[in-house]
Structures are given as structure tokens and as C-alpha cells.
C-alpha atoms as a PDB file:
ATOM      1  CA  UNK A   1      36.461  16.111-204.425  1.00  0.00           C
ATOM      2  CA  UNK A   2      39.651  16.132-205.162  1.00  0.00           C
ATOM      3  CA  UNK A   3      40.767  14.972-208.626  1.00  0.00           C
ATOM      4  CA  UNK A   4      44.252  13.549-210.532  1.00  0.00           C
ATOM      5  CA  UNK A   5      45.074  12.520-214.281  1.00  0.00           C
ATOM      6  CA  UNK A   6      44.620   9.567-215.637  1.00  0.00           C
ATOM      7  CA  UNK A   7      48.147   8.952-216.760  1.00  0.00           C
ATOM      8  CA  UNK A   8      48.759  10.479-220.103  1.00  0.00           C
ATOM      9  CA  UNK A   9      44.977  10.248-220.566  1.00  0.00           C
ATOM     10  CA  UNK A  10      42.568  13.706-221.224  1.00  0.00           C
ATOM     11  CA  UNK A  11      40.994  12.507-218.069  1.00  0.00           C
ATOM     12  CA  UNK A  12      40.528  13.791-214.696  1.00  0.00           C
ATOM     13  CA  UNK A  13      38.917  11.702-211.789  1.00  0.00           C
ATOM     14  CA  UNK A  14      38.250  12.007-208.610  1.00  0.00           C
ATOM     15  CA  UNK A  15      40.500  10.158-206.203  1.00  0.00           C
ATOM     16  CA  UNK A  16      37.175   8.659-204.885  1.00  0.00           C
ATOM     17  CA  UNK A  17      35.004   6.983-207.146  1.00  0.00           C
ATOM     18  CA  UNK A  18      32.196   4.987-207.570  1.00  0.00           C
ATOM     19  CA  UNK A  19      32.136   1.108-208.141  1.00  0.00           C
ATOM     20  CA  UNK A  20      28.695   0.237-209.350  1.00  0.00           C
ATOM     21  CA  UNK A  21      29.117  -4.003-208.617  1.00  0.00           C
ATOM     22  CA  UNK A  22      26.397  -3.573-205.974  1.00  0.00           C
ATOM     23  CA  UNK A  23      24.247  -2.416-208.157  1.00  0.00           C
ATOM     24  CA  UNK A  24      24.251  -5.874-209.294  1.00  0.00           C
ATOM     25  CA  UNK A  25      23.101  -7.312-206.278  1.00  0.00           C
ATOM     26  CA  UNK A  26      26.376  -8.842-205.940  1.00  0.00           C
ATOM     27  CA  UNK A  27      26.518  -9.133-202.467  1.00  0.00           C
ATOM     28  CA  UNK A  28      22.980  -9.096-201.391  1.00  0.00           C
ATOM     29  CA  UNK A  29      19.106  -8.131-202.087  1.00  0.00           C
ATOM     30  CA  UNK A  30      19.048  -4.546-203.710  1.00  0.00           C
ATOM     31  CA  UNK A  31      16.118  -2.342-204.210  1.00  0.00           C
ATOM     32  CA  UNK A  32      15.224  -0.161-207.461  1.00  0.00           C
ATOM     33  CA  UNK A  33      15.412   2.980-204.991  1.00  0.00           C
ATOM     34  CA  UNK A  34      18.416   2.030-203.364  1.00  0.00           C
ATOM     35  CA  UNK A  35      20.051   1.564-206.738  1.00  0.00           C
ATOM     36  CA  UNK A  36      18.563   4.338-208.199  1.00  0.00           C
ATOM     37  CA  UNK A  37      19.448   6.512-204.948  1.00  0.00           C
ATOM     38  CA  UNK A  38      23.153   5.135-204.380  1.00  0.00           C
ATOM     39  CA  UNK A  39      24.156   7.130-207.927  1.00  0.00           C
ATOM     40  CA  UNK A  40      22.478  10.412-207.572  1.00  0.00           C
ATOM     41  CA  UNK A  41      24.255  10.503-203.967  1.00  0.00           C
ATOM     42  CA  UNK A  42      27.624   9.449-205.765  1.00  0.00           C
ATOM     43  CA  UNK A  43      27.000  12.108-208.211  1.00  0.00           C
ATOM     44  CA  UNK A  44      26.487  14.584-205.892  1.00  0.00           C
ATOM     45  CA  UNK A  45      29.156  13.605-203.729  1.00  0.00           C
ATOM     46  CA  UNK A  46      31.599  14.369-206.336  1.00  0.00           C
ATOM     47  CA  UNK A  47      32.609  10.364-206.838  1.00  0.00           C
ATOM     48  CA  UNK A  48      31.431  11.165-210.806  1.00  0.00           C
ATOM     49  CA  UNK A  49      34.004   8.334-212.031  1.00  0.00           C
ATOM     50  CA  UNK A  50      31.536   5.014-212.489  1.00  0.00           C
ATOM     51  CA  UNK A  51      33.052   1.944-212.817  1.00  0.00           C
ATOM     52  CA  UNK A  52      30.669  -1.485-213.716  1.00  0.00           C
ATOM     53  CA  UNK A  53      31.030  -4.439-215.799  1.00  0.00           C
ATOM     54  CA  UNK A  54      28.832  -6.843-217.751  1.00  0.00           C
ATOM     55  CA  UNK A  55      29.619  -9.586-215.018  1.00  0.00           C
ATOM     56  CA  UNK A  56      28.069  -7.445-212.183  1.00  0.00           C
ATOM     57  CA  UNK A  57      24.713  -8.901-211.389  1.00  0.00           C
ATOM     58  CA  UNK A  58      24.795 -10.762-215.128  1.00  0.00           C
ATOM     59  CA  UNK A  59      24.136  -7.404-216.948  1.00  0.00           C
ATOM     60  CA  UNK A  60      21.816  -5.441-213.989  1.00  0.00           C
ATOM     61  CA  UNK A  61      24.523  -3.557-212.767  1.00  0.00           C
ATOM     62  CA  UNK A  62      24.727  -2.240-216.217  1.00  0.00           C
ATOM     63  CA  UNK A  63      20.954  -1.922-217.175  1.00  0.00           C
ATOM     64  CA  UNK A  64      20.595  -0.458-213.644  1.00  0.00           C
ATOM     65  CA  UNK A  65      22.792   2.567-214.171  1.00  0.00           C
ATOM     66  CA  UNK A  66      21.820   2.631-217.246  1.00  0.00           C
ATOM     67  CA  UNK A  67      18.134   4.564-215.681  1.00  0.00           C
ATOM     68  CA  UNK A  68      19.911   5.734-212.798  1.00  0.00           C
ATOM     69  CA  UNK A  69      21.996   8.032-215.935  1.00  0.00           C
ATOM     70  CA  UNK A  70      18.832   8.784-217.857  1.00  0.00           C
ATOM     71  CA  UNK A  71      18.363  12.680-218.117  1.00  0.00           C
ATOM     72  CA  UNK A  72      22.163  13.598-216.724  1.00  0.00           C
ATOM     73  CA  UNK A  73      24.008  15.207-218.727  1.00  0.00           C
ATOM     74  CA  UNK A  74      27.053  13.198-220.350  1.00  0.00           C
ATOM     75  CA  UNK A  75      29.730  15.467-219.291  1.00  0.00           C
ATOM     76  CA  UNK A  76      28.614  15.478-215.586  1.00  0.00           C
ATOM     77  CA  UNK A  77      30.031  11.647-215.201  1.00  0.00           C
ATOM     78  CA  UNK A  78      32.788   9.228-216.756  1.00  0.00           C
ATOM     79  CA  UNK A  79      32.183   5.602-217.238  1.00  0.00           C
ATOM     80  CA  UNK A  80      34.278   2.704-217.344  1.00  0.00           C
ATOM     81  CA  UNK A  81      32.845  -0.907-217.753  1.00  0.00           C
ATOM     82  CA  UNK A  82      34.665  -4.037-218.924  1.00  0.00           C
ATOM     83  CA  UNK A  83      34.318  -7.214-220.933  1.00  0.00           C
ATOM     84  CA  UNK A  84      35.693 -10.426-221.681  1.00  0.00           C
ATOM     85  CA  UNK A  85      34.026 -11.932-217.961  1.00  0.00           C
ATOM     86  CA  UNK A  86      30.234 -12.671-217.754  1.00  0.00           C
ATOM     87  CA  UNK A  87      29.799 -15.296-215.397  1.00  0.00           C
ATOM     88  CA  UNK A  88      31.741 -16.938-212.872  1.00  0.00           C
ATOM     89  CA  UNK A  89      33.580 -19.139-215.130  1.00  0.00           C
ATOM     90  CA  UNK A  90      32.693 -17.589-218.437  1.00  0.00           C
ATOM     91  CA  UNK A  91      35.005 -15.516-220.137  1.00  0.00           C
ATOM     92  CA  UNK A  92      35.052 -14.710-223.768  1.00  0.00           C
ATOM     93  CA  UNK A  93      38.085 -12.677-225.144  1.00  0.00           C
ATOM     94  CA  UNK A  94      37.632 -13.176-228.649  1.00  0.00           C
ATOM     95  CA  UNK A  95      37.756 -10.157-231.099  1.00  0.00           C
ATOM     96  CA  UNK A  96      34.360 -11.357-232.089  1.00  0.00           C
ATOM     97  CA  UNK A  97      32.386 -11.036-228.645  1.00  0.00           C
ATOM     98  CA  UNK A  98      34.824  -7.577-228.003  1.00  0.00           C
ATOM     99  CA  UNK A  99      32.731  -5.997-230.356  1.00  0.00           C
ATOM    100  CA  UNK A 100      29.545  -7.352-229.317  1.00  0.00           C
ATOM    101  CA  UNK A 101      29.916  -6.780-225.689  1.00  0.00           C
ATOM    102  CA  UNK A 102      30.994  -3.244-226.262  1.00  0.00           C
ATOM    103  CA  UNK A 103      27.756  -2.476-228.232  1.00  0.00           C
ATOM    104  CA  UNK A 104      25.483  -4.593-225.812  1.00  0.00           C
ATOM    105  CA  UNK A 105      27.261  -2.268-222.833  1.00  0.00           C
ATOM    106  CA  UNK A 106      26.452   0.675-224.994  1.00  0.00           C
ATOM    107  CA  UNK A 107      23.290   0.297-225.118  1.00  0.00           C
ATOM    108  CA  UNK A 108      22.166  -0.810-221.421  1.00  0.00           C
ATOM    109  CA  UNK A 109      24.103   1.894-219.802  1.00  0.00           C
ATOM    110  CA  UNK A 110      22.189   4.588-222.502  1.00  0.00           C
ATOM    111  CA  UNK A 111      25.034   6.365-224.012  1.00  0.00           C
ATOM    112  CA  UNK A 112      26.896   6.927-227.458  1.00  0.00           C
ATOM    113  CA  UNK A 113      30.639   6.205-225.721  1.00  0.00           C
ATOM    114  CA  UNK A 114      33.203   5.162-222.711  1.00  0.00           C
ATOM    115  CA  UNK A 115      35.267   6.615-221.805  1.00  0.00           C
ATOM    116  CA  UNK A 116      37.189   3.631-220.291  1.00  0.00           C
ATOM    117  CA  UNK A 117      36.989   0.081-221.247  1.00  0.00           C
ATOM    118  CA  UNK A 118      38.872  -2.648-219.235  1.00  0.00           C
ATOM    119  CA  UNK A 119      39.357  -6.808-220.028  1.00  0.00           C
ATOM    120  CA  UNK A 120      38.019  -8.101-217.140  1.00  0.00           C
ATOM    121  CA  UNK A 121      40.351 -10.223-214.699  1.00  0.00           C
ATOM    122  CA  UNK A 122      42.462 -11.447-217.773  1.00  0.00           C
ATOM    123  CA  UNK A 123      44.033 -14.020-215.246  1.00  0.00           C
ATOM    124  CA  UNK A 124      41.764 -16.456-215.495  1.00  0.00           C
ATOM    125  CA  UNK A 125      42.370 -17.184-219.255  1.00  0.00           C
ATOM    126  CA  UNK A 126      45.655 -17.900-221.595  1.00  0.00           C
ATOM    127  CA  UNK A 127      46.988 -13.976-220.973  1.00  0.00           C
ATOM    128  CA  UNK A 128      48.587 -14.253-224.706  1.00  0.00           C
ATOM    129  CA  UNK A 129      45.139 -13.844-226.242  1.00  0.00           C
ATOM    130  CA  UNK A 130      44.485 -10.493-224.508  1.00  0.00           C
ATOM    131  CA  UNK A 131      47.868  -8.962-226.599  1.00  0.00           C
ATOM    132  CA  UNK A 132      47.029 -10.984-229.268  1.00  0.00           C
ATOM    133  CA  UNK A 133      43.482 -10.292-229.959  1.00  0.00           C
ATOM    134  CA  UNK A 134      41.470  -8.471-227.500  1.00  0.00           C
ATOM    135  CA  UNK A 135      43.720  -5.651-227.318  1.00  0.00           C
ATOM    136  CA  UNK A 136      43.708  -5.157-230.818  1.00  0.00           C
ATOM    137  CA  UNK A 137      40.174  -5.518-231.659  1.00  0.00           C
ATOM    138  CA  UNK A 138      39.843  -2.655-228.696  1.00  0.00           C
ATOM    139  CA  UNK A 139      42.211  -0.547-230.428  1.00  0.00           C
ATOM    140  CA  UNK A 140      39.415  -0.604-233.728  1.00  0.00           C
ATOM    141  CA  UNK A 141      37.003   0.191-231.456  1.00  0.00           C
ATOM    142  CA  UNK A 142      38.618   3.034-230.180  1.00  0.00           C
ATOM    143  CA  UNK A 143      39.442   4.587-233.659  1.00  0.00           C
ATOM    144  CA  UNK A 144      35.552   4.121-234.189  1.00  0.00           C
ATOM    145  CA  UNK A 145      35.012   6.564-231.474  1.00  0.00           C
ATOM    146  CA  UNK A 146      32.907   4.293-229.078  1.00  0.00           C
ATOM    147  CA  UNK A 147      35.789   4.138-226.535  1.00  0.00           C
ATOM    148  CA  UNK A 148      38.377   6.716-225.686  1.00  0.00           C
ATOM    149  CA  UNK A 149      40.682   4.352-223.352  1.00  0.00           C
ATOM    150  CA  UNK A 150      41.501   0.855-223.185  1.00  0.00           C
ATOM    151  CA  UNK A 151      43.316  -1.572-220.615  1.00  0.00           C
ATOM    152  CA  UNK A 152      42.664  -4.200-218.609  1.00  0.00           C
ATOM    153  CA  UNK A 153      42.102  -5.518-214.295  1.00  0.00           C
ATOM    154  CA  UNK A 154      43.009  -8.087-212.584  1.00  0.00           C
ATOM    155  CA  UNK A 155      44.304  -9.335-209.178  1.00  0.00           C
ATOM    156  CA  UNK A 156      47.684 -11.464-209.865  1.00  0.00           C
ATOM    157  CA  UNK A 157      50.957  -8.494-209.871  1.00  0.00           C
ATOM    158  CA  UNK A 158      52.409 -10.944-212.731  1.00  0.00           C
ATOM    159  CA  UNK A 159      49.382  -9.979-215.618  1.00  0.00           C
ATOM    160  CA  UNK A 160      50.730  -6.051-216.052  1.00  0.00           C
ATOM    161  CA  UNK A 161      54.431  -6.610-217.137  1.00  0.00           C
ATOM    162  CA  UNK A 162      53.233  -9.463-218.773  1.00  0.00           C
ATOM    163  CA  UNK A 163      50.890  -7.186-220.830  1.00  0.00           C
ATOM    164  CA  UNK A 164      52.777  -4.276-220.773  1.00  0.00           C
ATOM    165  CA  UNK A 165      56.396  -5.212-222.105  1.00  0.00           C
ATOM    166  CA  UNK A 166      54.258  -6.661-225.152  1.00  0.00           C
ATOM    167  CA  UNK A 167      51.643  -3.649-225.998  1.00  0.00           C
ATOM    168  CA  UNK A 168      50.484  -0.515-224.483  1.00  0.00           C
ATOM    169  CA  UNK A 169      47.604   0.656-222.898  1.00  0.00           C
ATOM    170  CA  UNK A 170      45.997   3.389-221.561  1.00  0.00           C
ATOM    171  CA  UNK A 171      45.364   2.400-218.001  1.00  0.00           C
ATOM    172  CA  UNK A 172      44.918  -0.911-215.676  1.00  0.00           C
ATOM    173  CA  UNK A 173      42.948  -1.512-212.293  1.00  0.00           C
ATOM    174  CA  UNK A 174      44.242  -3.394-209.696  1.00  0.00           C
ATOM    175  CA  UNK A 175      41.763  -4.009-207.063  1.00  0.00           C
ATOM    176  CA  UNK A 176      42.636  -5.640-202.970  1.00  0.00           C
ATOM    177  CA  UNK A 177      46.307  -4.640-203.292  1.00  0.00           C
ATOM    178  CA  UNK A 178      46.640  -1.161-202.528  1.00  0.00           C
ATOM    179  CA  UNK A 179      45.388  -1.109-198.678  1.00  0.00           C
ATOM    180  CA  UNK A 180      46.212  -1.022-195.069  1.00  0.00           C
ATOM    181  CA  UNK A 181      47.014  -4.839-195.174  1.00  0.00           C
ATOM    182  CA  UNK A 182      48.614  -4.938-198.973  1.00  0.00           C
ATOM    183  CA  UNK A 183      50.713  -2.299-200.862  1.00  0.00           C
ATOM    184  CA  UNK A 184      52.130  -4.744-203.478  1.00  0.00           C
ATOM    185  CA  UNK A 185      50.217  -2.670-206.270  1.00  0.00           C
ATOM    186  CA  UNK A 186      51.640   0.604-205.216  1.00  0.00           C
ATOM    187  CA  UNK A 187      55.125  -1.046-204.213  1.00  0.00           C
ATOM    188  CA  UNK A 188      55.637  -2.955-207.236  1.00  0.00           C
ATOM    189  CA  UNK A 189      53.226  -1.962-210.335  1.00  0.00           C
ATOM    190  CA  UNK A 190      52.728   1.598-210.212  1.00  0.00           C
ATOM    191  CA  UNK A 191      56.492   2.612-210.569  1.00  0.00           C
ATOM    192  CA  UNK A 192      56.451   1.022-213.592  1.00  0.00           C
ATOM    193  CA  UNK A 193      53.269   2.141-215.033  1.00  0.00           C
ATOM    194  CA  UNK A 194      54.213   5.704-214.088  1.00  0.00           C
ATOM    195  CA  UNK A 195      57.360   5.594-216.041  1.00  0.00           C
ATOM    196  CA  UNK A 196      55.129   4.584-219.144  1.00  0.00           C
ATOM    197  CA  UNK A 197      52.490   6.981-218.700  1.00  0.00           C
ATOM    198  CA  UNK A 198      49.991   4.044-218.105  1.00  0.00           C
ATOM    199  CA  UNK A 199      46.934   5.312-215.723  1.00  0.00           C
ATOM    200  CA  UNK A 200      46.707   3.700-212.230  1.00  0.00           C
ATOM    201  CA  UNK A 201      42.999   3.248-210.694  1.00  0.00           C
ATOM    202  CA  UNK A 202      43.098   0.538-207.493  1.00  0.00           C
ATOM    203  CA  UNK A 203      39.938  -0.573-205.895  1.00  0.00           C
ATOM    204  CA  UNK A 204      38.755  -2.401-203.193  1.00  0.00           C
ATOM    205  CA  UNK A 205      39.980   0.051-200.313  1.00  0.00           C
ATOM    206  CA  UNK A 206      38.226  -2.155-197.776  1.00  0.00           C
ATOM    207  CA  UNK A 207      39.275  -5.285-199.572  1.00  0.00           C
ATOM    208  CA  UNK A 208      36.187  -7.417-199.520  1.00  0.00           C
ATOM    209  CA  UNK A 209      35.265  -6.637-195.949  1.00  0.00           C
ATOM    210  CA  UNK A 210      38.123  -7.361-194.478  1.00  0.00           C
ATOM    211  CA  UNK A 211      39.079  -4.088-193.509  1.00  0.00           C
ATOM    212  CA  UNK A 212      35.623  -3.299-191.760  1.00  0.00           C
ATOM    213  CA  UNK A 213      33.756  -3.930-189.035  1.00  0.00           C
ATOM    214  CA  UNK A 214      31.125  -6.400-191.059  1.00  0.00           C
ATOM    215  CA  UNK A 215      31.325  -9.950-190.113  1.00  0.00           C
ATOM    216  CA  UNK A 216      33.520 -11.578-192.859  1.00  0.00           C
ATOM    217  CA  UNK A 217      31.919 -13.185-195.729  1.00  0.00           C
ATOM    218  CA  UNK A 218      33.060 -17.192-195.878  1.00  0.00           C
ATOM    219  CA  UNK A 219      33.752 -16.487-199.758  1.00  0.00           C
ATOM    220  CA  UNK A 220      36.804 -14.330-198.701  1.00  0.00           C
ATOM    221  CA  UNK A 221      39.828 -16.086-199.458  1.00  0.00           C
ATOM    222  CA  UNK A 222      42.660 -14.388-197.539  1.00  0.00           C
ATOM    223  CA  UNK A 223      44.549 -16.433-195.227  1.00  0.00           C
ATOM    224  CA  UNK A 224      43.700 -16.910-191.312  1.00  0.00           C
ATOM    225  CA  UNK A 225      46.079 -15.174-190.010  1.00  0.00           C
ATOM    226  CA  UNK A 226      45.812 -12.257-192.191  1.00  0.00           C
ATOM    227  CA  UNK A 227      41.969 -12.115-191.157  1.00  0.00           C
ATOM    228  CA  UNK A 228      43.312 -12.465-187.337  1.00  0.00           C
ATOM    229  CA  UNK A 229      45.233  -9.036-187.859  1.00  0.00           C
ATOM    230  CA  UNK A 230      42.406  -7.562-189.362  1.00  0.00           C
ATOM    231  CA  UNK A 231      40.155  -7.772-186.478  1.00  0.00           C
ATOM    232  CA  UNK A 232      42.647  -7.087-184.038  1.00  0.00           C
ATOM    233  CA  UNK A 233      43.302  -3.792-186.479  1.00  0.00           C
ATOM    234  CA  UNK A 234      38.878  -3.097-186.179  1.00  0.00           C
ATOM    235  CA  UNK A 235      39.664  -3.806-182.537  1.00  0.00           C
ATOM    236  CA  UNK A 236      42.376  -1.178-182.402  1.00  0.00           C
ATOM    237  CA  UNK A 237      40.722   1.475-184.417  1.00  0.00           C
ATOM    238  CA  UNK A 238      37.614   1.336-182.285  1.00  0.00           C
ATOM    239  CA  UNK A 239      39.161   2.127-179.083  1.00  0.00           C
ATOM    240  CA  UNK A 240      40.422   4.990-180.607  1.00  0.00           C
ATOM    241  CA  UNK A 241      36.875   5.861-181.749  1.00  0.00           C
ATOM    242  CA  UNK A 242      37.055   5.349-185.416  1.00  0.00           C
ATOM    243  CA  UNK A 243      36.329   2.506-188.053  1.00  0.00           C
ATOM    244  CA  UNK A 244      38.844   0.772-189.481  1.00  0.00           C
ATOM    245  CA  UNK A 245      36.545   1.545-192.701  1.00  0.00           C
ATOM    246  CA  UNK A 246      37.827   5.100-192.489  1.00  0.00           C
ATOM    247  CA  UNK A 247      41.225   4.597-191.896  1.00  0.00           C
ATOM    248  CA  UNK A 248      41.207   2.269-194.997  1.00  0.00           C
ATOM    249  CA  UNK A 249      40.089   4.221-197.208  1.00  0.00           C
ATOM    250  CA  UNK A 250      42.202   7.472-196.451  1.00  0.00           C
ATOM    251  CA  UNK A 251      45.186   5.432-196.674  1.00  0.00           C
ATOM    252  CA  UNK A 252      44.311   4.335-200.028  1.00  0.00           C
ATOM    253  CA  UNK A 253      43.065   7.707-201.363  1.00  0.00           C
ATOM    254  CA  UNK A 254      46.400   8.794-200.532  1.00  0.00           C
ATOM    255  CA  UNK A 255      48.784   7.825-202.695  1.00  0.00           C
ATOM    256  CA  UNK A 256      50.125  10.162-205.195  1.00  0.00           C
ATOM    257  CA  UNK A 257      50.757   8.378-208.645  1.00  0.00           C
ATOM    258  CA  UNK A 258      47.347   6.534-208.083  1.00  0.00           C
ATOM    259  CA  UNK A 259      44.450   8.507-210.106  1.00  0.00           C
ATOM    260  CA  UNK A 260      41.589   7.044-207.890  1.00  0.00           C
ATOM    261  CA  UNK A 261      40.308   4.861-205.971  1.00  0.00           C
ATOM    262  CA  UNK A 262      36.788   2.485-206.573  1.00  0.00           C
ATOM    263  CA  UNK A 263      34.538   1.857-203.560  1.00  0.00           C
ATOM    264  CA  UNK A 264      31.292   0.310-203.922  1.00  0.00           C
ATOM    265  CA  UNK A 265      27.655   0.519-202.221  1.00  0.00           C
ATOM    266  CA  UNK A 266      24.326   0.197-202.797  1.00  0.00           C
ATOM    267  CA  UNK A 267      23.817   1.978-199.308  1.00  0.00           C
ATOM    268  CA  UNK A 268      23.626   6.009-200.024  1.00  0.00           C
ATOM    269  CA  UNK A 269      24.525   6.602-196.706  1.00  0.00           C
ATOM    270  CA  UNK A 270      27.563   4.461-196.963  1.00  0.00           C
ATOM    271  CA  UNK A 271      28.673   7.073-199.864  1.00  0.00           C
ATOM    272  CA  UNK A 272      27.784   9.882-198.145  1.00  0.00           C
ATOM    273  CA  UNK A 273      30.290   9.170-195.229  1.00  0.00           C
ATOM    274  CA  UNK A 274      32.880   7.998-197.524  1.00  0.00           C
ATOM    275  CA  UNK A 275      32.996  11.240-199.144  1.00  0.00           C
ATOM    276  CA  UNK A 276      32.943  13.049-195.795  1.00  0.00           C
ATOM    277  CA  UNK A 277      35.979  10.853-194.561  1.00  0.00           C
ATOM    278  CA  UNK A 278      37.692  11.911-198.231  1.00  0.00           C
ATOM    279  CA  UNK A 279      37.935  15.438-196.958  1.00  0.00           C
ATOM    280  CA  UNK A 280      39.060  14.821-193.770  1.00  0.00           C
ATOM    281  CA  UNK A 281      42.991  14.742-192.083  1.00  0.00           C
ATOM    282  CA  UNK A 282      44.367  10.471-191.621  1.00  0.00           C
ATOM    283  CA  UNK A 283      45.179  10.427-188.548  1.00  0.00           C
ATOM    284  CA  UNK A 284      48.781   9.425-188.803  1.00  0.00           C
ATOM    285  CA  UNK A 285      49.718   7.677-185.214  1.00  0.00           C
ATOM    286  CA  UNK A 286      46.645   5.307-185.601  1.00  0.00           C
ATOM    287  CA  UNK A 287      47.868   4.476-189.151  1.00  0.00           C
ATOM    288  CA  UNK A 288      51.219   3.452-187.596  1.00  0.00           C
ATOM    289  CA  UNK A 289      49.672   1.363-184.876  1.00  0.00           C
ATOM    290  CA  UNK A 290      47.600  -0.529-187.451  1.00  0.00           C
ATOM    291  CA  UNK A 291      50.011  -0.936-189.845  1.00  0.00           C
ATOM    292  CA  UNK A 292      52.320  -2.250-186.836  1.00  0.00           C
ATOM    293  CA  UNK A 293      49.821  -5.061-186.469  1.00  0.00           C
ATOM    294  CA  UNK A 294      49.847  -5.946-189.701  1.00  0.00           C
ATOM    295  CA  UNK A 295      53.126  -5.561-189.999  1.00  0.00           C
ATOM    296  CA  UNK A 296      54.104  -9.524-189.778  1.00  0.00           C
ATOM    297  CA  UNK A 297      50.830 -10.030-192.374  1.00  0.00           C
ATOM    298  CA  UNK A 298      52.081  -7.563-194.978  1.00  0.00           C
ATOM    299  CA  UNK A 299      51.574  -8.513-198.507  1.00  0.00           C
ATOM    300  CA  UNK A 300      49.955 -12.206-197.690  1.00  0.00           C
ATOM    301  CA  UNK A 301      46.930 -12.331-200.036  1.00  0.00           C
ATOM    302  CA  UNK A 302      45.907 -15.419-202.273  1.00  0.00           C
ATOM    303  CA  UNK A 303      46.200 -17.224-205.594  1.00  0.00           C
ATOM    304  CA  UNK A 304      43.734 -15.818-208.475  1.00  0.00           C
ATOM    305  CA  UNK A 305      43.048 -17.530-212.179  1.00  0.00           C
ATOM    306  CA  UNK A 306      45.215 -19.718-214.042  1.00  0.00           C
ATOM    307  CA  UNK A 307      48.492 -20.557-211.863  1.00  0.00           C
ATOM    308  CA  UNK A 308      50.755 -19.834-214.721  1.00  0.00           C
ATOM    309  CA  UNK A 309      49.349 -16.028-214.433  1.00  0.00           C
ATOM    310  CA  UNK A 310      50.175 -16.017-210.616  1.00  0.00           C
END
């Protein structure tokens, strides 16, 4: 697998890496061995860059990869997880809970450090607090040695210059807006964190289904006609004889100045073909054609958090 630098970080990921939500049963029913299964695959796929969060399945994301880890070695992965969200609409960004989710994170996942710890979709609370406080109380953390690099996710473009022109970080995730249907992260955000050395990770390649051949879930909140285009896109890619799945991800893999890219599963064979698709040529002409239908649908998404943060 292919890897890049984390910004001005030590680190080196993979441009393909492993989002652990599922684990969580997120999305639907998961077994103990598909859990269990899904990270030994990711491992040996090469997608050794985990990403979870407390949030994920209310802690089992967490606690889950927490076994799947037991026995393998600490240098053979790198682990991000987050804080500040633990429930749909509970968030906590004090410097109090910072410290206290860190340790509790710590300790279900099995391991003496991160090596990346992000404030979880900061725009759904007052964004002042996360320069104000959080930040800070991440930055002690740090200097403790239980976290080598701090930043933050989201969805809104608005929440990294707001962060940024106050404080610094190490690195930021941006997840749904680096894809076939929405380059606003890469267009507008990762300029500017490259010419500050911040580390950019996207995820959501297939952003939330839309960009596969699954029926949509009724959760998903982009707008109609954005949806039309996608499975008019599915459409297209099929009678070429590909999934729009694969074409997605390529293209998001493929950016330069982005270090990697999370995709999620609790389906081993699902990672298994992702990494096989990682090593294989985009097929440019299709790309065009899709991104010709979603040409008059480019950069529509939706509102996320507070309005003031959108």
C-alpha cells in the first residue's frame, strides 16, 4: 500500500485506511467474528491506519478493536480516535472530560498511546471553546506523552480557518467532501492546510452510500437531485462493467496533498477488494463521463451543526 506524510507529522499512512465506525454496529447487526475478522484483513491489507471514536457504537467500536489489537505488535498499526461527541446530541468539550475521555479511550482500545487524537465534529457546539479549551487541554496531554498529534473533524468547510487562523494543529479530517460528487475539501481546505504544514486525512470516499450501488439509506441528507445523479452515475459505471464503488474510491485515493483516505466495513471481503482496487489504474474516460453527470450537482451537499458554523 502505498503511503504519504502526515503533514509535518513523523507519520506515514497509507493512502487507504481503515475506519473502524462499523465496528460499532453503526449501520447494522455486527458479529464478534466479523469484527474481529474485518481488522486482521485491514491489517493485512496494508490499510494499518485505524481510525474510531468513542461515539461509534457508544464505546464498542472502541472496546471492539480494542481485542481485535490484543497480541499485535504496537508498531504494526497507528490509531486515531476522537472525543468531545458520545451520543447523538451529546458533546462534551470541556478540558475536564478531554482528559477523561482520553484515558477511558486508552484503556478500551489496550494501549499506552495515540498517535492521533481528533475533537469530534466540533460544528455542532460554540467552535470558540475548541481554541479556547479543548485544544489546550490536548496540548497537556500531548506533552504527557499519551498522544503524539492533535486536531479536530468535521463536515462544515467554515470550522478549519475558523480554527486554524486562531491555533495550530497537527492535522484535521474532513469526511463526504473529497469525492466524485464533492471536491470542496480538496478545492478549498487543503491549499491552505498545505501551506501550514497541517495533515490532510478525508473520509467517506463513498459518501454514505451514495456513491454505491446499495439502496440509499433514508438518513442520508443530500439533496434529490444530487441523489438523482448518483444513480444515473451507478447506472453509467455499470454498463461499463464496474462499480461506481471503485471508481469512488480511486478518485479519492488520488489526490496528492491528501495523506489518506478512511473507508469503513465490517465486511472483510469489502476490504479485501478495496485494497485490490487501490493498486489498480482509474480508468480516466469513465471518470470524465461521471463527473460530466455530476457536473450540474457539483459541490451541493447539506447543512451540518450549529448554523453559525455553516
Amino acid at each position: 500500500m502505498q503511503t504519504r506524510r502526515l503533514g509535518s507529522t513523523s507519520l506515514q499512512l497509507p493512502v487507504l485506511s481503515f475506519g473502524a465506525s462499523s465496528l460499532g454496529a453503526e449501520f447494522r447487526h455486527v458479529t464478534l467474528d466479523e469484527a474481529l475478522s474485518s481488522v486482521r484483513v485491514a491489517l493485512d491489507c496494508g490499510l494499518n491506519f485505524i481510525d474510531t471514536s468513542p461515539f461509534y457504537g457508544r464505546g464498542m467500536s472502541e472496546v471492539l478493536l480494542g481485542i481485535a489489537l490484543k497480541g499485535v505488535p504496537r508498531d504494526r498499526y497507528t490509531l486515531c480516535t476522537k472525543l468531545g461527541r458520545y451520543d447523538l446530541a451529546h458533546f462534551d468539550f470541556s478540558a475536564k472530560r478531554v482528559a477523561e475521555s482520553v484515558d477511558v479511550s486508552l484503556h478500551r482500545l489496550g494501549t499506552d498511546h495515540l498517535d492521533i487524537i481528533l475533537c469530534h465534529d466540533i460544528e455542532f457546539v460554540p467552535m470558540q471553546q475548541i481554541v479556547d479549551e479543548t485544544l489546550p487541554a490536548l496540548r497537556k496531554i500531548q506533552k504527557a506523552g499519551k498522544v503524539r498529534y492533535i486536531g479536530f473533524s468535521g463536515y462544515p468547510m467554515k470550522i478549519f480557518k475558523f480554527i486554524l487562523e486562531q491555533t495550530t494543529v497537527d492535522c484535521v479530517l474532513s469526511y463526504n467532501q473529497h469525492t466524485l460528487q464533492n471536491t470542496r475539501f480538496s478545492d478549498e481546505i487543503v491549499p491552505y492546510l498545505k501551506a501550514r504544514g497541517v495533515g490532510a486525512m478525508n473520509a467517506g470516499p463513498f459518501s454514505a452510500r451514495l456513491l454505491t450501488n446499495a439502496p440509499l439509506p433514508a438518513w442520508l441528507k443530500e439533496p434529490e437531485p444530487v441523489k438523482t445523479a448518483a444513480r444515473a452515475a451507478a447506472a453509467l459505471c455499470a454498463s461499463r462493467g464496474t462499480d461506481i464503488a471503485k471508481l469512488a474510491l480511486q478518485f479519492s485515493l488520488q489526490h496528492p496533498d491528501i495523506t489518506t483516505t478512511v473507508a469503513g466495513s465490517a465486511n472483510p471481503a469489502n476490504i479485501r477488494a478495496w485494497a485490490r482496487w487501490a493498486s489498480e489504474p482509474l480508468d480516466q474516460q469513465l471518470l470524465a463521463d461521471v463527473q460530466a453527470l455530476f457536473a450540474p450537482v457539483k459541490n451541493l451537499g447539506h447543512l451540518e451543526g450549529l448554523p453559525e458554523n455553516n
